[in-house]
Each structure stands twice: as C-alpha cells, then as structure tokens.
N, C-alpha and C. Protein backbone atom coordinates (compact mmCIF):
# COMPACT_ATOMS: atom_id res chain seq x y z
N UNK A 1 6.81 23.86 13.40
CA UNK A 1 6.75 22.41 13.46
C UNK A 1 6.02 22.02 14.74
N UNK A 2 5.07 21.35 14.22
CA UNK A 2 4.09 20.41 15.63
C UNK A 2 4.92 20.03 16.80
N UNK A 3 4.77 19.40 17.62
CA UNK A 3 5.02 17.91 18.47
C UNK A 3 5.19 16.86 17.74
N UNK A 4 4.02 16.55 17.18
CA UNK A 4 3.61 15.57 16.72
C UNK A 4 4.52 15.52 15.41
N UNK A 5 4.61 16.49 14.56
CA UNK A 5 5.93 16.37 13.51
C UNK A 5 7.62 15.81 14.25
N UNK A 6 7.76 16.61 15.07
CA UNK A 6 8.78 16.95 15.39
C UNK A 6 9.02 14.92 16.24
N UNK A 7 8.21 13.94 16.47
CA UNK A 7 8.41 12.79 16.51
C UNK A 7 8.40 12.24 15.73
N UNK A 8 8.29 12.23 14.53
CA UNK A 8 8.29 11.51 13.32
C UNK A 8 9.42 11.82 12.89
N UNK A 9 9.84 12.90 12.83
CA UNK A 9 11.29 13.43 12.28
C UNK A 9 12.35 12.55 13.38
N UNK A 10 12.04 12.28 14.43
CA UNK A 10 13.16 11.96 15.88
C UNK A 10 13.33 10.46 15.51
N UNK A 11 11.99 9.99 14.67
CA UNK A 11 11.78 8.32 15.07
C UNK A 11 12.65 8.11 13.28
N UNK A 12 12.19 8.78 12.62
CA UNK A 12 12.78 8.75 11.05
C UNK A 12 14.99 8.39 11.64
N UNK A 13 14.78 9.52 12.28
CA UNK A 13 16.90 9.72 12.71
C UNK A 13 17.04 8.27 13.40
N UNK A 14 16.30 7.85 14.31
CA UNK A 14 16.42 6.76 15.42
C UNK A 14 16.40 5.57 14.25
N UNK A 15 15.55 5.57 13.80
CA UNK A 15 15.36 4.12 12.43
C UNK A 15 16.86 3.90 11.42
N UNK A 16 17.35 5.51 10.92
CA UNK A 16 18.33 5.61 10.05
C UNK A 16 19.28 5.11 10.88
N UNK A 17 19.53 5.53 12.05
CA UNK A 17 21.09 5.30 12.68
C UNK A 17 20.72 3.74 13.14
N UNK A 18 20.12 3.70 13.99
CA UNK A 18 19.98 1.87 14.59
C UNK A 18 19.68 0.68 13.30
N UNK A 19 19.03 1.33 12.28
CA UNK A 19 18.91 -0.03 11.12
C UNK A 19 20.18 0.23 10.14
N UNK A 20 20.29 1.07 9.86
CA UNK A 20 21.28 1.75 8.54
C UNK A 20 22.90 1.63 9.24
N UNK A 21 22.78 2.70 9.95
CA UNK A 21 24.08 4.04 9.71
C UNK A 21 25.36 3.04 10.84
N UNK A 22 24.88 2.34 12.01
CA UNK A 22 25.63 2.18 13.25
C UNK A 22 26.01 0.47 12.50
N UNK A 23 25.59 0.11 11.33
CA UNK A 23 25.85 -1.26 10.98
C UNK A 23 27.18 -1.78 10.08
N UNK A 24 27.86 -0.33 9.85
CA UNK A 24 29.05 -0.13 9.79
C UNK A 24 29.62 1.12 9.90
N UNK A 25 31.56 1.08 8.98
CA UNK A 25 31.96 2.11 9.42
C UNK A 25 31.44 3.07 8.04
N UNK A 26 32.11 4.46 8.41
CA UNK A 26 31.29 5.92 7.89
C UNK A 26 32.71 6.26 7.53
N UNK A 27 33.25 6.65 6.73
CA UNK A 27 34.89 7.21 6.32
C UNK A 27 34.59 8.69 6.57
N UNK A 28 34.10 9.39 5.65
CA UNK A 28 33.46 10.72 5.98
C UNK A 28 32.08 11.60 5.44
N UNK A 29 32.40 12.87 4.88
CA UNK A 29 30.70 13.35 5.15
C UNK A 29 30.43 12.61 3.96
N UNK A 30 31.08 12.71 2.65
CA UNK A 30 30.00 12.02 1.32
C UNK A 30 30.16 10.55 1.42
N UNK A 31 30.60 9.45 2.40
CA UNK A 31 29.98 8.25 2.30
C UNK A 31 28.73 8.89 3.15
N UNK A 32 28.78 9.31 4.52
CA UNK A 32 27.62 9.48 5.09
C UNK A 32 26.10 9.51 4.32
N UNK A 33 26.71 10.85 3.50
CA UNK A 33 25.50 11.50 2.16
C UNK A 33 25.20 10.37 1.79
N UNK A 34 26.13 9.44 1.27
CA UNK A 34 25.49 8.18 -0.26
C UNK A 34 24.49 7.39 1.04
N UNK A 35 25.31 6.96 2.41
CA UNK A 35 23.99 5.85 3.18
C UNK A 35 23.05 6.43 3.27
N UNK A 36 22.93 7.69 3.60
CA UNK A 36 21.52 8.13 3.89
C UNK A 36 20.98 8.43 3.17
N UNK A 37 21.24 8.51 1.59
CA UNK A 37 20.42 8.53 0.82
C UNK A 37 19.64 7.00 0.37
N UNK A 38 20.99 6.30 0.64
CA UNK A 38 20.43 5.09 0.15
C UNK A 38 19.37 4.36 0.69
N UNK A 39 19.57 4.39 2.59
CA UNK A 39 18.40 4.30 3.26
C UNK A 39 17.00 5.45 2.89
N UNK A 40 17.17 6.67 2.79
CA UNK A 40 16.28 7.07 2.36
C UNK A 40 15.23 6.41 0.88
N UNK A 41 16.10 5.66 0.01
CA UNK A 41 15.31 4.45 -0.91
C UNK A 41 15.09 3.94 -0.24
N UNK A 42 15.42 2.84 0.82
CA UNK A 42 14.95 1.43 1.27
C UNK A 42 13.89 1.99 1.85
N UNK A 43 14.05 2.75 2.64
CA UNK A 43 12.48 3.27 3.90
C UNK A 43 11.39 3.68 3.30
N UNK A 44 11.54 4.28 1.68
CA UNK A 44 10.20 4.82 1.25
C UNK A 44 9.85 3.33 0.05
N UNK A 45 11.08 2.62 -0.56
CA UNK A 45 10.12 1.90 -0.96
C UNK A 45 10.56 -0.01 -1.46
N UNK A 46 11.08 0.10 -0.07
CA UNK A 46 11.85 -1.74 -0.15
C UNK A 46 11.20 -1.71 1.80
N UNK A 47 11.75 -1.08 3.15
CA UNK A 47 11.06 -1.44 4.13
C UNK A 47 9.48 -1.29 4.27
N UNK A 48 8.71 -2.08 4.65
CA UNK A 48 7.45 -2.50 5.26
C UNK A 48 7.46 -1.64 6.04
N UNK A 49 6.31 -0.86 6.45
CA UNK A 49 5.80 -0.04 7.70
C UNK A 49 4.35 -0.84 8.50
N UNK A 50 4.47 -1.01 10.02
CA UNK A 50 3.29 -1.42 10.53
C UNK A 50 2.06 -0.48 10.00
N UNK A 51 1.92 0.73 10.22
CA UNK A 51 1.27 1.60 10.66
C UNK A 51 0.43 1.74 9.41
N UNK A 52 1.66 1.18 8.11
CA UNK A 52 0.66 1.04 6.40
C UNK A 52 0.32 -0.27 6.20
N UNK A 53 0.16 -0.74 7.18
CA UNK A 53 -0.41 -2.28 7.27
C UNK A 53 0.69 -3.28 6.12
N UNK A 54 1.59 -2.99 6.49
CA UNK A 54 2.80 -3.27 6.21
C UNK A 54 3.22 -3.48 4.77
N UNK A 55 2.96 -1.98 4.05
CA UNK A 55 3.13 -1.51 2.76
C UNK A 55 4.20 -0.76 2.84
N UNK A 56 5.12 -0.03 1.92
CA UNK A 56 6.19 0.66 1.87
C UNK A 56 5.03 1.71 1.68
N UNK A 57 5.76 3.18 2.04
CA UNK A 57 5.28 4.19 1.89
C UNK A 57 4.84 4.85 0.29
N UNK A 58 5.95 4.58 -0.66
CA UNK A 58 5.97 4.67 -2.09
C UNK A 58 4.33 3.74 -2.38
N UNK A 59 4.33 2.32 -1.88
CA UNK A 59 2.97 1.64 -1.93
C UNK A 59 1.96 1.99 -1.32
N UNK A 60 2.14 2.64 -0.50
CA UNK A 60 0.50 3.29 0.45
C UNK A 60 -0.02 4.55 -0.31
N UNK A 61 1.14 5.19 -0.78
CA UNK A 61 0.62 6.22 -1.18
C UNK A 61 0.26 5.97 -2.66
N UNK A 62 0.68 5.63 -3.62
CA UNK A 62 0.04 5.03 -4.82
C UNK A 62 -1.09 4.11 -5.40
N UNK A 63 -1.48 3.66 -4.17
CA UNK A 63 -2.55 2.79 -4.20
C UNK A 63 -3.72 3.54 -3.63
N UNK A 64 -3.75 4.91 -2.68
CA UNK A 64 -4.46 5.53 -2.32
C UNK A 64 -6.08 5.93 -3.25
C-alpha cells in the first residue's frame, strides 16, 4: 500500500466516524456492521464529493 493509498483509506475512517458513526449510540459489533455498511451506500452513491465536482462516486464513475 502507497502513502498516497494509505490517506484515502485514513480520510474514508475520519468521514465514517465524524459524519456517520459518533452521531449516535453503537449497542454492539452487528449494529456497528449495519452503520457502516449503510454509510458505505450513502458515500458511494447519495453524498456529493468535491474532488468529482460534486458527483457521488457511483455517478462519476458511470458517466465516465
């Protein structure tokens, strides 16, 4: 794994916990599993990204 991977992976955890995970409580590991999966939907294709000129990722990449 790059640098350069290895910040995308850091900023992906930082996004899940500060938008998602810290916005309530967590009972144990399989609610954990269901939020982060569920954020894993919103981030690839309900949140806006700057960087895709503010397309969801599911949309940047299909329109390619």
């Amino acid at each position: 794994m790059s640098a350069g991977t290895n910040g995308v992976i850091e900023r992906w955890f930082g996004t899940l916990k500060y938008e998602h995970l810290f916005r309530g409580v967590i009972a144990d590991g399989d609610a954990l599993d269901m939020e982060v999966h569920r954020f894993r939907l919103i981030y690839h294709t309900i949140r806006p990204h700057q960087p895709l000129d503010d397309r969801t990722p599911s949309a940047a990449y299909t329109r390619s």
